[in-house]
PDB file of N, CA and C in Angstrom:
ATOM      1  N   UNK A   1      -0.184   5.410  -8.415  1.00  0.00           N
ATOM      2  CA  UNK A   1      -0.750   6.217  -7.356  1.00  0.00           C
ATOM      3  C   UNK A   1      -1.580   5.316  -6.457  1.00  0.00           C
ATOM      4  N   UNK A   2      -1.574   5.341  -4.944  1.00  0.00           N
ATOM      5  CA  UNK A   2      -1.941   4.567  -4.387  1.00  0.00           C
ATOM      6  C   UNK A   2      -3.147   5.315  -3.484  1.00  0.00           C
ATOM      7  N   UNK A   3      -4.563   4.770  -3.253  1.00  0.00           N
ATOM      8  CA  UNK A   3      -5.312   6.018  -2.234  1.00  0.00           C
ATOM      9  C   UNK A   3      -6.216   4.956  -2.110  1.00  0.00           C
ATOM     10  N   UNK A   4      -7.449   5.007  -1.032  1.00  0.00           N
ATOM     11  CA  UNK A   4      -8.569   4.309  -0.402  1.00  0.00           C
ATOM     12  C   UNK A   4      -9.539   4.601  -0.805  1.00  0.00           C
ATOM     13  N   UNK A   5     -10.443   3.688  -0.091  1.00  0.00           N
ATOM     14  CA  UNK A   5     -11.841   3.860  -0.589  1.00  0.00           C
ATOM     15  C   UNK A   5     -12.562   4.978   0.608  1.00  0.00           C
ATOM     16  N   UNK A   6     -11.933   5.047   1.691  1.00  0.00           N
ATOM     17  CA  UNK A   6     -12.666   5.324   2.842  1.00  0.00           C
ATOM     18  C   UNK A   6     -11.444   5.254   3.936  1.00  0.00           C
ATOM     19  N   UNK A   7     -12.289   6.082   4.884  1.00  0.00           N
ATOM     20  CA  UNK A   7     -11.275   6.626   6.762  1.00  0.00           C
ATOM     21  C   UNK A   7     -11.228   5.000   6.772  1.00  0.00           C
ATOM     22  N   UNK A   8      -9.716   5.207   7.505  1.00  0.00           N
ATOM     23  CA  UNK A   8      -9.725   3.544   8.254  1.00  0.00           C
ATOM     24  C   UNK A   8     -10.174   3.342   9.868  1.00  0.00           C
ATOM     25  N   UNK A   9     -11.250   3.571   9.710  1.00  0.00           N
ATOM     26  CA  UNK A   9     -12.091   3.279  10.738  1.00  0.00           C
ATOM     27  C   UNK A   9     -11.736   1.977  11.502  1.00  0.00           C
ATOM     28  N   UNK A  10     -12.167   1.385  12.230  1.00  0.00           N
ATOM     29  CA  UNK A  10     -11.507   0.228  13.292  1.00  0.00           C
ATOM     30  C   UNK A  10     -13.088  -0.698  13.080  1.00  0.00           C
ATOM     31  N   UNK A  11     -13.148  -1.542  12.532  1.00  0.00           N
ATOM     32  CA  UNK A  11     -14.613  -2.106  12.190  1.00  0.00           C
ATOM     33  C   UNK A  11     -14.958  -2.126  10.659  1.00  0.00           C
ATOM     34  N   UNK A  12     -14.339  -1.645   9.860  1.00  0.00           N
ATOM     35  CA  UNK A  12     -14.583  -1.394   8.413  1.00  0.00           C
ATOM     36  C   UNK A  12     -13.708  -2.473   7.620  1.00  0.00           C
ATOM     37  N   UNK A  13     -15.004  -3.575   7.265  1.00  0.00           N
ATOM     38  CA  UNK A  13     -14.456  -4.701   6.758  1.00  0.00           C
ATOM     39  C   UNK A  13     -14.806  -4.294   4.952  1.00  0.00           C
ATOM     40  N   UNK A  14     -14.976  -3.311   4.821  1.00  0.00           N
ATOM     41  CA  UNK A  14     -14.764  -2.645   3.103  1.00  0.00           C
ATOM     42  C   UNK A  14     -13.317  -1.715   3.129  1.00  0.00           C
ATOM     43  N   UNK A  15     -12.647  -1.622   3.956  1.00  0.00           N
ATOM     44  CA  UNK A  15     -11.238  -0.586   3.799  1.00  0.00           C
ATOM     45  C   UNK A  15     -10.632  -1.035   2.501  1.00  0.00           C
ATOM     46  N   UNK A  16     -10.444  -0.387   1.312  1.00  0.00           N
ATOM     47  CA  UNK A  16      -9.701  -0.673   0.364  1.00  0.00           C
ATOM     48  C   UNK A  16      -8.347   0.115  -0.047  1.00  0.00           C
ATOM     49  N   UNK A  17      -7.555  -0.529  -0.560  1.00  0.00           N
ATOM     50  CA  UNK A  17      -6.198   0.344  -1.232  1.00  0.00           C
ATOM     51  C   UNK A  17      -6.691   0.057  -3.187  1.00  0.00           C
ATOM     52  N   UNK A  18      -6.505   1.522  -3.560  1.00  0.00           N
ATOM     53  CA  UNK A  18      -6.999   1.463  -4.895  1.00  0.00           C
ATOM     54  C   UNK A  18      -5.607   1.585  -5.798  1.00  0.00           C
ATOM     55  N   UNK A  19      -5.440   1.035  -6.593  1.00  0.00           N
ATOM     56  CA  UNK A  19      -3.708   1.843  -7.347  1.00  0.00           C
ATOM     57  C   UNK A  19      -3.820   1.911  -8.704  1.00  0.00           C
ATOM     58  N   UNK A  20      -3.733   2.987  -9.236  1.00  0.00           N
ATOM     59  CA  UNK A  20      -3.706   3.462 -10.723  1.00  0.00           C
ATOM     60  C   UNK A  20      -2.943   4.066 -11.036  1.00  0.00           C
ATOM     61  N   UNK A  21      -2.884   4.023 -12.777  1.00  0.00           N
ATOM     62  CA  UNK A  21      -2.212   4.201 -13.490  1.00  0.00           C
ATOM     63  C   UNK A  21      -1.019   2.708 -13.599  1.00  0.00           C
ATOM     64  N   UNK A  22      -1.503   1.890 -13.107  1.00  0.00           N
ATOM     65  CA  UNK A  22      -0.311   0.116 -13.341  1.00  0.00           C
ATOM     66  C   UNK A  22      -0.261  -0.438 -14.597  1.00  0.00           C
ATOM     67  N   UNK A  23       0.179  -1.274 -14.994  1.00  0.00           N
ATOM     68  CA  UNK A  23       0.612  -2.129 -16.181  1.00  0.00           C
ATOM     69  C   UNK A  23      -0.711  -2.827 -16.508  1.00  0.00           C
ATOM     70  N   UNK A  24      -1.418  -3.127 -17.762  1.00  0.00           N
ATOM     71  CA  UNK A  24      -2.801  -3.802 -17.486  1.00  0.00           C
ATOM     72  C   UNK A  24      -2.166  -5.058 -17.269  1.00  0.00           C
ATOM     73  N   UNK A  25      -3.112  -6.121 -16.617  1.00  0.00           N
ATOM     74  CA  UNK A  25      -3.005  -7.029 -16.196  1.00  0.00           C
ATOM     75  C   UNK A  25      -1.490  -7.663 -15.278  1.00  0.00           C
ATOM     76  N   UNK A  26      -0.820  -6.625 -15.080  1.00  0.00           N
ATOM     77  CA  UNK A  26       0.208  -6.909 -13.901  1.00  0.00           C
ATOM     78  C   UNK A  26      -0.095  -7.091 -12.556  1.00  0.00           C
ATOM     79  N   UNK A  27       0.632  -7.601 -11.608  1.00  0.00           N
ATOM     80  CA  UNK A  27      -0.001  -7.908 -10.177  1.00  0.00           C
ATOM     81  C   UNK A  27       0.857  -6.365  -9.693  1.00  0.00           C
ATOM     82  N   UNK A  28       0.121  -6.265  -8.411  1.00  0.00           N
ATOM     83  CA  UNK A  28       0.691  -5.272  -7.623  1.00  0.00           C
ATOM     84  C   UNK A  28       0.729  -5.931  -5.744  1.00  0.00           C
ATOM     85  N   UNK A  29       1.704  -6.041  -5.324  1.00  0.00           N
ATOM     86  CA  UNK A  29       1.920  -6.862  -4.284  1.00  0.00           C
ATOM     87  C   UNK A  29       2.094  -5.317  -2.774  1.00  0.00           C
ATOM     88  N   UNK A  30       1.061  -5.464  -1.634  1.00  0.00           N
ATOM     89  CA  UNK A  30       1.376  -4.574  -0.755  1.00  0.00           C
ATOM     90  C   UNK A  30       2.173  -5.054   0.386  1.00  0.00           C
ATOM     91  N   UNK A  31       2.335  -4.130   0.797  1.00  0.00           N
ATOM     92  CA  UNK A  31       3.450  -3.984   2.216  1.00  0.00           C
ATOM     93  C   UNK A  31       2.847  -2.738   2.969  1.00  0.00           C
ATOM     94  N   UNK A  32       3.285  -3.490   4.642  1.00  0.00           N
ATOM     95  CA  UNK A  32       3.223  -2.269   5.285  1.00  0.00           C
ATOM     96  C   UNK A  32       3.987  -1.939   6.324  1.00  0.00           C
ATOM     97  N   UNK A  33       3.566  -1.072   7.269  1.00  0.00           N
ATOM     98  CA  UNK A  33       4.326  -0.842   8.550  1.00  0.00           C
ATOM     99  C   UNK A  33       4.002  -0.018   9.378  1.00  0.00           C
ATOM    100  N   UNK A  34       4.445  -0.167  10.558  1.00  0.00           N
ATOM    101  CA  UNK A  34       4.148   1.185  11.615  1.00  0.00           C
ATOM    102  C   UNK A  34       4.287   2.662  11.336  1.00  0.00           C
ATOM    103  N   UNK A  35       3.842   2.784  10.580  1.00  0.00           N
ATOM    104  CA  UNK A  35       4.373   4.374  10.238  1.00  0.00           C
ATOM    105  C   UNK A  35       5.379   4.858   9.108  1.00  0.00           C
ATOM    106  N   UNK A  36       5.741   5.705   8.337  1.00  0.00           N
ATOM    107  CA  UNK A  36       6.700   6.192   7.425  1.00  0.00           C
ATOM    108  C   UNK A  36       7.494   6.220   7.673  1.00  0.00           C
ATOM    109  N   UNK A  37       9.123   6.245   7.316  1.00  0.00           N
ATOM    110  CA  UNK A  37       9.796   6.393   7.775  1.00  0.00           C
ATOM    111  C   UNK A  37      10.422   7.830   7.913  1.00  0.00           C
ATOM    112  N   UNK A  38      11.375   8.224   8.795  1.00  0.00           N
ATOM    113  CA  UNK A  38      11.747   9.357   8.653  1.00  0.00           C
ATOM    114  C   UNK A  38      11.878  10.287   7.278  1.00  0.00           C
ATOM    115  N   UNK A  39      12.823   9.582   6.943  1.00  0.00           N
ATOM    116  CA  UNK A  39      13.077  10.017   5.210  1.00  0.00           C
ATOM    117  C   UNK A  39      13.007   8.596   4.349  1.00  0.00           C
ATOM    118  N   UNK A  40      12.689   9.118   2.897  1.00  0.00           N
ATOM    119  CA  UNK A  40      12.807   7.853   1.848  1.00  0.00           C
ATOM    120  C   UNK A  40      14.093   6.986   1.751  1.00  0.00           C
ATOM    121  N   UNK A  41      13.775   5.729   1.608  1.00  0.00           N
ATOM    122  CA  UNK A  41      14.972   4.911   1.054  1.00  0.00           C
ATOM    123  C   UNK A  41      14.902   4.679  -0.156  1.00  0.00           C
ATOM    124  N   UNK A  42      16.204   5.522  -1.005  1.00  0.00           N
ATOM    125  CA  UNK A  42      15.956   4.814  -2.571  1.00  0.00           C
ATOM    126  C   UNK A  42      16.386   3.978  -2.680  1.00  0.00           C
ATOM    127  N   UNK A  43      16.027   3.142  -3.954  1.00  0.00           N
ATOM    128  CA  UNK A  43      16.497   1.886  -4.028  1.00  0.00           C
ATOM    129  C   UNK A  43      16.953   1.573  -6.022  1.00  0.00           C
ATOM    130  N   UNK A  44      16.627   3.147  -5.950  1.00  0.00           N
ATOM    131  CA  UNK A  44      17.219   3.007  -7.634  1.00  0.00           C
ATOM    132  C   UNK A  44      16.574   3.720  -8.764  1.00  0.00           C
ATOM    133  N   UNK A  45      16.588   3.919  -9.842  1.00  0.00           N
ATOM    134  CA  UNK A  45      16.173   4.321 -10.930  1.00  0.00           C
ATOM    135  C   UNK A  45      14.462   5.294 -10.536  1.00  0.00           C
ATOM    136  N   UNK A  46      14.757   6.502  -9.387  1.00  0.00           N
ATOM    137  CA  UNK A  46      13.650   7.153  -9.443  1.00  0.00           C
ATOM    138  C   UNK A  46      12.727   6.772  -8.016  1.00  0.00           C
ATOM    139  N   UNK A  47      13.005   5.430  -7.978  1.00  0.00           N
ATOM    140  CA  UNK A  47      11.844   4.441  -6.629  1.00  0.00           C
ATOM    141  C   UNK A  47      12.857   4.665  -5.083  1.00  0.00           C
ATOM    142  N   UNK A  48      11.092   4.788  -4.289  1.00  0.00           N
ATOM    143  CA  UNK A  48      11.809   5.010  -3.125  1.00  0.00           C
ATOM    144  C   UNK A  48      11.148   4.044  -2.138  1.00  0.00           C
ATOM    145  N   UNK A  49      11.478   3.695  -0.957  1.00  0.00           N
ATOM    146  CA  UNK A  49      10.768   3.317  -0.493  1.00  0.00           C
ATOM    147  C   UNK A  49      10.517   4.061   1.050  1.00  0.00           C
ATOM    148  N   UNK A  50       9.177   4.073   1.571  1.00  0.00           N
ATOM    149  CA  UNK A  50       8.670   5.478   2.273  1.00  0.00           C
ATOM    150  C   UNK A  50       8.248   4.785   3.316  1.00  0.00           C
ATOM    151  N   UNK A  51       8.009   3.479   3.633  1.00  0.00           N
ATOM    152  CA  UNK A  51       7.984   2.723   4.629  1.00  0.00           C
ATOM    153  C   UNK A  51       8.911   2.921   6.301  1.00  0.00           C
ATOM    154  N   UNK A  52       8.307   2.632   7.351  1.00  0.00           N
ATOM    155  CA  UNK A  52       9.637   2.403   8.570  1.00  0.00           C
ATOM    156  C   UNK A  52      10.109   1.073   8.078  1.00  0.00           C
ATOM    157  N   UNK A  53      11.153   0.672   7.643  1.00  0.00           N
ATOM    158  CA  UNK A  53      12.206  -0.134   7.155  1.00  0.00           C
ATOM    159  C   UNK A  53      12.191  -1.262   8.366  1.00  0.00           C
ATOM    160  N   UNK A  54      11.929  -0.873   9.589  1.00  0.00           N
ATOM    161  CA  UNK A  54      11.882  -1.303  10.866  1.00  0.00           C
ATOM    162  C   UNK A  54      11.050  -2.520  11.077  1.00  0.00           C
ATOM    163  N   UNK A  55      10.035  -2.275  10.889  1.00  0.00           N
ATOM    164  CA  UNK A  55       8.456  -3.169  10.978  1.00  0.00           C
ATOM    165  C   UNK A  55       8.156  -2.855   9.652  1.00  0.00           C
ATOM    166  N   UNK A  56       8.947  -2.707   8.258  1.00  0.00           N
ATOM    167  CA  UNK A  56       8.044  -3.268   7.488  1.00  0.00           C
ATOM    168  C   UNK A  56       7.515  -4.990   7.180  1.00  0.00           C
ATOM    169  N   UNK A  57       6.410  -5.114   6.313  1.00  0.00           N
ATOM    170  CA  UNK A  57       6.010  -6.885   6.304  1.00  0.00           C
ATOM    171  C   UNK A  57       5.518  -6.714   4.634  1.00  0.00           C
ATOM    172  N   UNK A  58       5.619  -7.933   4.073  1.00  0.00           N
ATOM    173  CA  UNK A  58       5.068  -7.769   3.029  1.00  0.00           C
ATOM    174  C   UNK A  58       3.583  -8.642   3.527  1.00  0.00           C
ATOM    175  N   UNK A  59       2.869  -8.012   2.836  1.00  0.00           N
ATOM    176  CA  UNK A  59       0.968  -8.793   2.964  1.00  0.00           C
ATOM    177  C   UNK A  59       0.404  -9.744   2.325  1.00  0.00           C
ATOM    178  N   UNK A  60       0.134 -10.823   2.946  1.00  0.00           N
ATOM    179  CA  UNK A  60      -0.052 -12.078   1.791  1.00  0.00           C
ATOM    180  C   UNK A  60      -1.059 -11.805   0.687  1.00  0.00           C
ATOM    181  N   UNK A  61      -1.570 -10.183   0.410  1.00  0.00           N
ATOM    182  CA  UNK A  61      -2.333 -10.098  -0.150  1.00  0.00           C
ATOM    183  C   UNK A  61      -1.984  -9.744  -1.100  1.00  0.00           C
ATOM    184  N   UNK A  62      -2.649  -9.690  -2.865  1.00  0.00           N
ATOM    185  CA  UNK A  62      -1.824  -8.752  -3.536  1.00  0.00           C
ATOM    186  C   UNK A  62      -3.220  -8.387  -5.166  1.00  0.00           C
ATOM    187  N   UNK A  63      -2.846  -7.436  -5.929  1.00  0.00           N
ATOM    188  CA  UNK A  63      -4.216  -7.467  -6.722  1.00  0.00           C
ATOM    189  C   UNK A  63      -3.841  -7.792  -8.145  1.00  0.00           C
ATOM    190  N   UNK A  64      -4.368  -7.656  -9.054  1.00  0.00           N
ATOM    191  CA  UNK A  64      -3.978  -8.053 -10.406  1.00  0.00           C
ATOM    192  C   UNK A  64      -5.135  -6.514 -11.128  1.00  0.00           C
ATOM    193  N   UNK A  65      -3.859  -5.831 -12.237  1.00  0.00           N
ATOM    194  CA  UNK A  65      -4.248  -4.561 -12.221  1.00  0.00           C
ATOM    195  C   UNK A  65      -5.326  -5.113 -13.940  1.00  0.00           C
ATOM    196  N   UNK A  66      -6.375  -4.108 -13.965  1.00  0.00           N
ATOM    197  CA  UNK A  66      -7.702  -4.186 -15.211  1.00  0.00           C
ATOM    198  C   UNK A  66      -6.739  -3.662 -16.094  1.00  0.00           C
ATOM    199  N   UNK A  67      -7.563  -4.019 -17.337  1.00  0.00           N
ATOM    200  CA  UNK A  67      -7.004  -3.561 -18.575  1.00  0.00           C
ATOM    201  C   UNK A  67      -7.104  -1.883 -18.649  1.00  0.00           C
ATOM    202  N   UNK A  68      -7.837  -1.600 -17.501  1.00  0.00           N
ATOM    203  CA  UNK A  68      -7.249   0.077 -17.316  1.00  0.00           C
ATOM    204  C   UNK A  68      -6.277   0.404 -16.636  1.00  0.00           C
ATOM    205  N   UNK A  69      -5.360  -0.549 -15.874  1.00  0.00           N
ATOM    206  CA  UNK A  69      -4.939   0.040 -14.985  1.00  0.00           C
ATOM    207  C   UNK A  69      -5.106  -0.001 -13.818  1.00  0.00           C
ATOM    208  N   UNK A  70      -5.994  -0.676 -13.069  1.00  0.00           N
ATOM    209  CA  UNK A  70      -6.256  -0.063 -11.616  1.00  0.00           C
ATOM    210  C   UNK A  70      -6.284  -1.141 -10.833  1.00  0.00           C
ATOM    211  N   UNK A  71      -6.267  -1.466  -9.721  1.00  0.00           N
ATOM    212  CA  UNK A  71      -5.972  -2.548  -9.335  1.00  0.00           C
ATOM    213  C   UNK A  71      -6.913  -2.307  -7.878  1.00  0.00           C
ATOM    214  N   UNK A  72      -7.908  -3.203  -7.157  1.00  0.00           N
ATOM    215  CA  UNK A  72      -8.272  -2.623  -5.499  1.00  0.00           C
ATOM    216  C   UNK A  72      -8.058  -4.105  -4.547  1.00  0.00           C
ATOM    217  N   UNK A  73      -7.858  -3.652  -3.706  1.00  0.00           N
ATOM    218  CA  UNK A  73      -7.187  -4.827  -2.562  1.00  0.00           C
ATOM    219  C   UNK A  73      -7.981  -4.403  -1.407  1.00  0.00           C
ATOM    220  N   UNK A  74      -8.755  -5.162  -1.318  1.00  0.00           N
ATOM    221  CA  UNK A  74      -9.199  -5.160   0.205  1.00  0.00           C
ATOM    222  C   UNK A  74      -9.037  -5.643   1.596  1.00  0.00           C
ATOM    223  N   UNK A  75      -8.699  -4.770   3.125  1.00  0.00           N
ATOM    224  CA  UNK A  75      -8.169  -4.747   3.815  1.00  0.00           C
ATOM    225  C   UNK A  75      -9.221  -4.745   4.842  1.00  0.00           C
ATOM    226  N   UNK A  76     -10.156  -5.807   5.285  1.00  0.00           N
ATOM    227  CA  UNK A  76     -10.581  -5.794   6.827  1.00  0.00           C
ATOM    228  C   UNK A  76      -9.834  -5.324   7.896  1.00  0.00           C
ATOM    229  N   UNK A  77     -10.328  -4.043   8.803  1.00  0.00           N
ATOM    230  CA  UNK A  77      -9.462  -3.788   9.606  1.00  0.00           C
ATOM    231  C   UNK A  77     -10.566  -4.133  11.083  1.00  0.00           C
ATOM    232  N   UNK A  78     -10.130  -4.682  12.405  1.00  0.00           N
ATOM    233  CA  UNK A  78     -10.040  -5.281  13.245  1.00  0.00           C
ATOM    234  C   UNK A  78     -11.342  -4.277  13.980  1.00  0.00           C
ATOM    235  N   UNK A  79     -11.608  -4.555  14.589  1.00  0.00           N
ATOM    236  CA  UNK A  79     -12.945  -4.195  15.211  1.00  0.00           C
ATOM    237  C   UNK A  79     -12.970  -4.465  16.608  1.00  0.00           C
ATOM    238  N   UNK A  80     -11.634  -3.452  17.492  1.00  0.00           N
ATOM    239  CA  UNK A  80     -11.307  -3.807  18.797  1.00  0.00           C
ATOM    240  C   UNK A  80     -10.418  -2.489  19.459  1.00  0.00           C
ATOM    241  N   UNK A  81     -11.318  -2.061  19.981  1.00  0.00           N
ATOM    242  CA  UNK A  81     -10.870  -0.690  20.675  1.00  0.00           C
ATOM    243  C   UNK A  81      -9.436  -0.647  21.133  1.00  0.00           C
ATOM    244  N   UNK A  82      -8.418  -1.725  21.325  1.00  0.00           N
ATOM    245  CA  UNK A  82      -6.794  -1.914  22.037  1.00  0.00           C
ATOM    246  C   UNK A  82      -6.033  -1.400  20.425  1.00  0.00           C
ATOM    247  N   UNK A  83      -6.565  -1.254  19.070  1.00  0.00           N
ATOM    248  CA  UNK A  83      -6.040  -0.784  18.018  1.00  0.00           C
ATOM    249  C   UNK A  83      -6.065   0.947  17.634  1.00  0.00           C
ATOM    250  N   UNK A  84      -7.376   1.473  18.584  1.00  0.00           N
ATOM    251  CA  UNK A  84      -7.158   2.537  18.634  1.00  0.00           C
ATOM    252  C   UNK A  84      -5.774   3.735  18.470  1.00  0.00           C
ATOM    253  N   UNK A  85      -5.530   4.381  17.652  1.00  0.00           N
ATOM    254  CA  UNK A  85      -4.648   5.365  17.316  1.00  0.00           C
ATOM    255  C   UNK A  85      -3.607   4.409  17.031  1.00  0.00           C
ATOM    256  N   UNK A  86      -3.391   3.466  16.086  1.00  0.00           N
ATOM    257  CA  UNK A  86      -2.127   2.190  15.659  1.00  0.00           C
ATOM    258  C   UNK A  86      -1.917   3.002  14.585  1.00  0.00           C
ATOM    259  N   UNK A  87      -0.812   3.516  14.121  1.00  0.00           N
ATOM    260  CA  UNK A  87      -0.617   3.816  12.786  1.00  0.00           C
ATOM    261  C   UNK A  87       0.104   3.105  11.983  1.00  0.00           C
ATOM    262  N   UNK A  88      -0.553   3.131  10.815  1.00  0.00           N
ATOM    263  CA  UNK A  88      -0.386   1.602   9.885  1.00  0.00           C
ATOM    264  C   UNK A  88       0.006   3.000   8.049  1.00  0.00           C
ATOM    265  N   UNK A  89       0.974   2.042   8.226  1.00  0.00           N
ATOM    266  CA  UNK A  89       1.356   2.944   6.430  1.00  0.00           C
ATOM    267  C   UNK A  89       1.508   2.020   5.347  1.00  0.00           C
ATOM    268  N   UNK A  90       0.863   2.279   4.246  1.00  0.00           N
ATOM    269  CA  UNK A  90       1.337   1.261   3.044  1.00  0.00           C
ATOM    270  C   UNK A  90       1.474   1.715   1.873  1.00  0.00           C
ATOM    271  N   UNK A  91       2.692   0.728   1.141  1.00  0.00           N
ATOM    272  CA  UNK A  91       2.797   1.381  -0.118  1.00  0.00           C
ATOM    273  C   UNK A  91       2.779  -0.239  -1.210  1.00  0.00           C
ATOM    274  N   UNK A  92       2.843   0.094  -2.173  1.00  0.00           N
ATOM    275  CA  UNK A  92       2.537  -1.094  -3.121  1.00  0.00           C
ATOM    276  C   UNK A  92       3.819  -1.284  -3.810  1.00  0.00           C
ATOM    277  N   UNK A  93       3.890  -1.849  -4.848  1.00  0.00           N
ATOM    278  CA  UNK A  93       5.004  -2.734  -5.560  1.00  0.00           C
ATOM    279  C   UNK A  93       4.498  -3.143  -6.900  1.00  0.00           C
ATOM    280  N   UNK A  94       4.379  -2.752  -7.731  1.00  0.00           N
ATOM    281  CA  UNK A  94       3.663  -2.639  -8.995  1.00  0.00           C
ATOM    282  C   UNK A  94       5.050  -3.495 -10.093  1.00  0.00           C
ATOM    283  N   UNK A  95       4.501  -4.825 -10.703  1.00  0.00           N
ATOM    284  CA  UNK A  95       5.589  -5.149 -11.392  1.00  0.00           C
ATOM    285  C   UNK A  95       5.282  -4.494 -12.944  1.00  0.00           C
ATOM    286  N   UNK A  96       6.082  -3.489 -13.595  1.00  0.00           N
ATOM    287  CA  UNK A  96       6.054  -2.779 -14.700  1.00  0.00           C
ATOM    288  C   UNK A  96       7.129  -2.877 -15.725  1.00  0.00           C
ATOM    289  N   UNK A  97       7.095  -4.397 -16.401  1.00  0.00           N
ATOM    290  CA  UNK A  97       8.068  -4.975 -17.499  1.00  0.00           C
ATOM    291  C   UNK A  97       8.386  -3.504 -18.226  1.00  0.00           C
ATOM    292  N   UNK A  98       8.333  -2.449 -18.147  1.00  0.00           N
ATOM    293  CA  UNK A  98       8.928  -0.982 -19.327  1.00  0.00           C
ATOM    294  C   UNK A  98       9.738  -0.027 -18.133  1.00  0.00           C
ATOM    295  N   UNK A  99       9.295  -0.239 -16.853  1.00  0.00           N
ATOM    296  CA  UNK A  99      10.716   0.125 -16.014  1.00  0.00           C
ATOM    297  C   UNK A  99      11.552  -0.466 -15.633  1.00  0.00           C
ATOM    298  N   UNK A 100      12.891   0.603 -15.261  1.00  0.00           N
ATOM    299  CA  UNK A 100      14.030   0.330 -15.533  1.00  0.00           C
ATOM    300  C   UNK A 100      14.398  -0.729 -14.379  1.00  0.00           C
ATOM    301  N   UNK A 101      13.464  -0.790 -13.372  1.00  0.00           N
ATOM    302  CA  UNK A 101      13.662  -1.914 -12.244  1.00  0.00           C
ATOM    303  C   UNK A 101      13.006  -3.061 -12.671  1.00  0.00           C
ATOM    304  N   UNK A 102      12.630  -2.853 -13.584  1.00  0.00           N
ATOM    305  CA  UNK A 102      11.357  -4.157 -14.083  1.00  0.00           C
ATOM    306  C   UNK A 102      10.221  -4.033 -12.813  1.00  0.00           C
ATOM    307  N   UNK A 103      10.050  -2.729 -12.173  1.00  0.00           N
ATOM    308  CA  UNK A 103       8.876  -2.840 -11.017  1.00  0.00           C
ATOM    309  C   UNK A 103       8.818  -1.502 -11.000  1.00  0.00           C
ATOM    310  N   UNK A 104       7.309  -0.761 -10.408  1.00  0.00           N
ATOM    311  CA  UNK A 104       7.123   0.753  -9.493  1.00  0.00           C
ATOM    312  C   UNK A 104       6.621   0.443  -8.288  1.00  0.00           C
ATOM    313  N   UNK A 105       7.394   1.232  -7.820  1.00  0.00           N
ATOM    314  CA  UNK A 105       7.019   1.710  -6.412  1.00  0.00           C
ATOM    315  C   UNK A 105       5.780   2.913  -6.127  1.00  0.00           C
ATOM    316  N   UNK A 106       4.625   2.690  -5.467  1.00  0.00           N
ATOM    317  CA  UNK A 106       3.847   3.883  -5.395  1.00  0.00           C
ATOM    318  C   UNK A 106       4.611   5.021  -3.927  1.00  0.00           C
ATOM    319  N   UNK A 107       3.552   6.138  -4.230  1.00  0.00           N
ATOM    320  CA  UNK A 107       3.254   6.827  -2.569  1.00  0.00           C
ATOM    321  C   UNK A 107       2.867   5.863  -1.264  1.00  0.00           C
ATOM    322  N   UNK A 108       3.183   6.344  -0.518  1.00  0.00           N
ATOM    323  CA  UNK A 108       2.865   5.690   0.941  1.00  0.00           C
ATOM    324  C   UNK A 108       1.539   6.130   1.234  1.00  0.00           C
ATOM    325  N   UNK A 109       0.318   5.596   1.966  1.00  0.00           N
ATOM    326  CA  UNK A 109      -0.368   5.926   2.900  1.00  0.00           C
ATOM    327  C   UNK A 109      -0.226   5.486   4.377  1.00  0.00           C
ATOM    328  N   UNK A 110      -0.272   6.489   5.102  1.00  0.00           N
ATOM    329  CA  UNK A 110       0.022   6.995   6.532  1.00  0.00           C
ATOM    330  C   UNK A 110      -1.855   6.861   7.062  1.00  0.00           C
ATOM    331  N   UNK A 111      -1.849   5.654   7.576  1.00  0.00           N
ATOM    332  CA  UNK A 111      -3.705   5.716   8.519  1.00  0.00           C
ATOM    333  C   UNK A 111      -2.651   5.502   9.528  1.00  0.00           C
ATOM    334  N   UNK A 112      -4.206   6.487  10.835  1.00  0.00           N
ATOM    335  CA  UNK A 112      -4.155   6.366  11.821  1.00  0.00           C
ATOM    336  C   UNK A 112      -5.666   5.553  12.549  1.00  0.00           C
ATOM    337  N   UNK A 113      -5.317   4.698  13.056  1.00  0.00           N
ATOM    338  CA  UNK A 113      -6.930   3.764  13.407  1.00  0.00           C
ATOM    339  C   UNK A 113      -8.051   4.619  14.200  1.00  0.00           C
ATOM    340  N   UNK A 114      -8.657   4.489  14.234  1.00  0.00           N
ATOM    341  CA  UNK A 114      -9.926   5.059  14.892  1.00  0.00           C
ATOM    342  C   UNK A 114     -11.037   4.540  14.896  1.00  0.00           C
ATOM    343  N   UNK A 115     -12.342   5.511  15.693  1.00  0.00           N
ATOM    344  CA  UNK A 115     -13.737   4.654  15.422  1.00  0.00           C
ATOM    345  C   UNK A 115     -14.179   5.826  14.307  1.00  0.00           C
TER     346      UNK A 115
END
């Protein structure tokens, strides 16, 4: 499950992506893009991917999940009024050696920038 710490405000150098329920100590690698895509792309055994396929990127960033599970990645977002209303979506990539992809896919989040 993938969710934030906080609105993605335009200036908020604490914006986080939180993801639980992961593999302990597995990495979880994000991606994003302009927006969701129309409909899901599956890609196999249950996983979809919810991204615009279009402008997706993978993020040189990525987290390494606690022995609970949870993993947080933090995302400085830009502090410049020309980003106003940018909508930015992300979903994660969870590597999970007991699924059948040897990986999970989370939910998407859909921000829209603002002050």
């Amino acid at each position: 499950m993938l969710s934030t710490n906080s609105w993605p405000f335009l200036g908020n150098q604490a914006f986080a992506l939180h993801g639980n329920d992961l593999q302990p100590g597995q990495p979880m690698f994000v991606f994003a893009s302009f927006g969701v895509a129309s409909s899901p792309f599956p890609v196999g055994a249950g996983c979809s991917v919810f991204l615009d396929l279009g402008s997706l990127v993978a993020l040189s960033t990525f987290g390494v999940a606690s022995p609970a599970g949870n993993a947080n990645i933090t995302l400085s977002l830009p502090n410049n009024a020309a980003y106003v209303g940018v909508n930015l979506a992300y979903q994660v990539m969870a590597i999970d050696p007991g699924a059948q992809l040897g990986l999970t896919l989370s939910n998407a989040l859909d921000c829209v920038l603002g002050f």
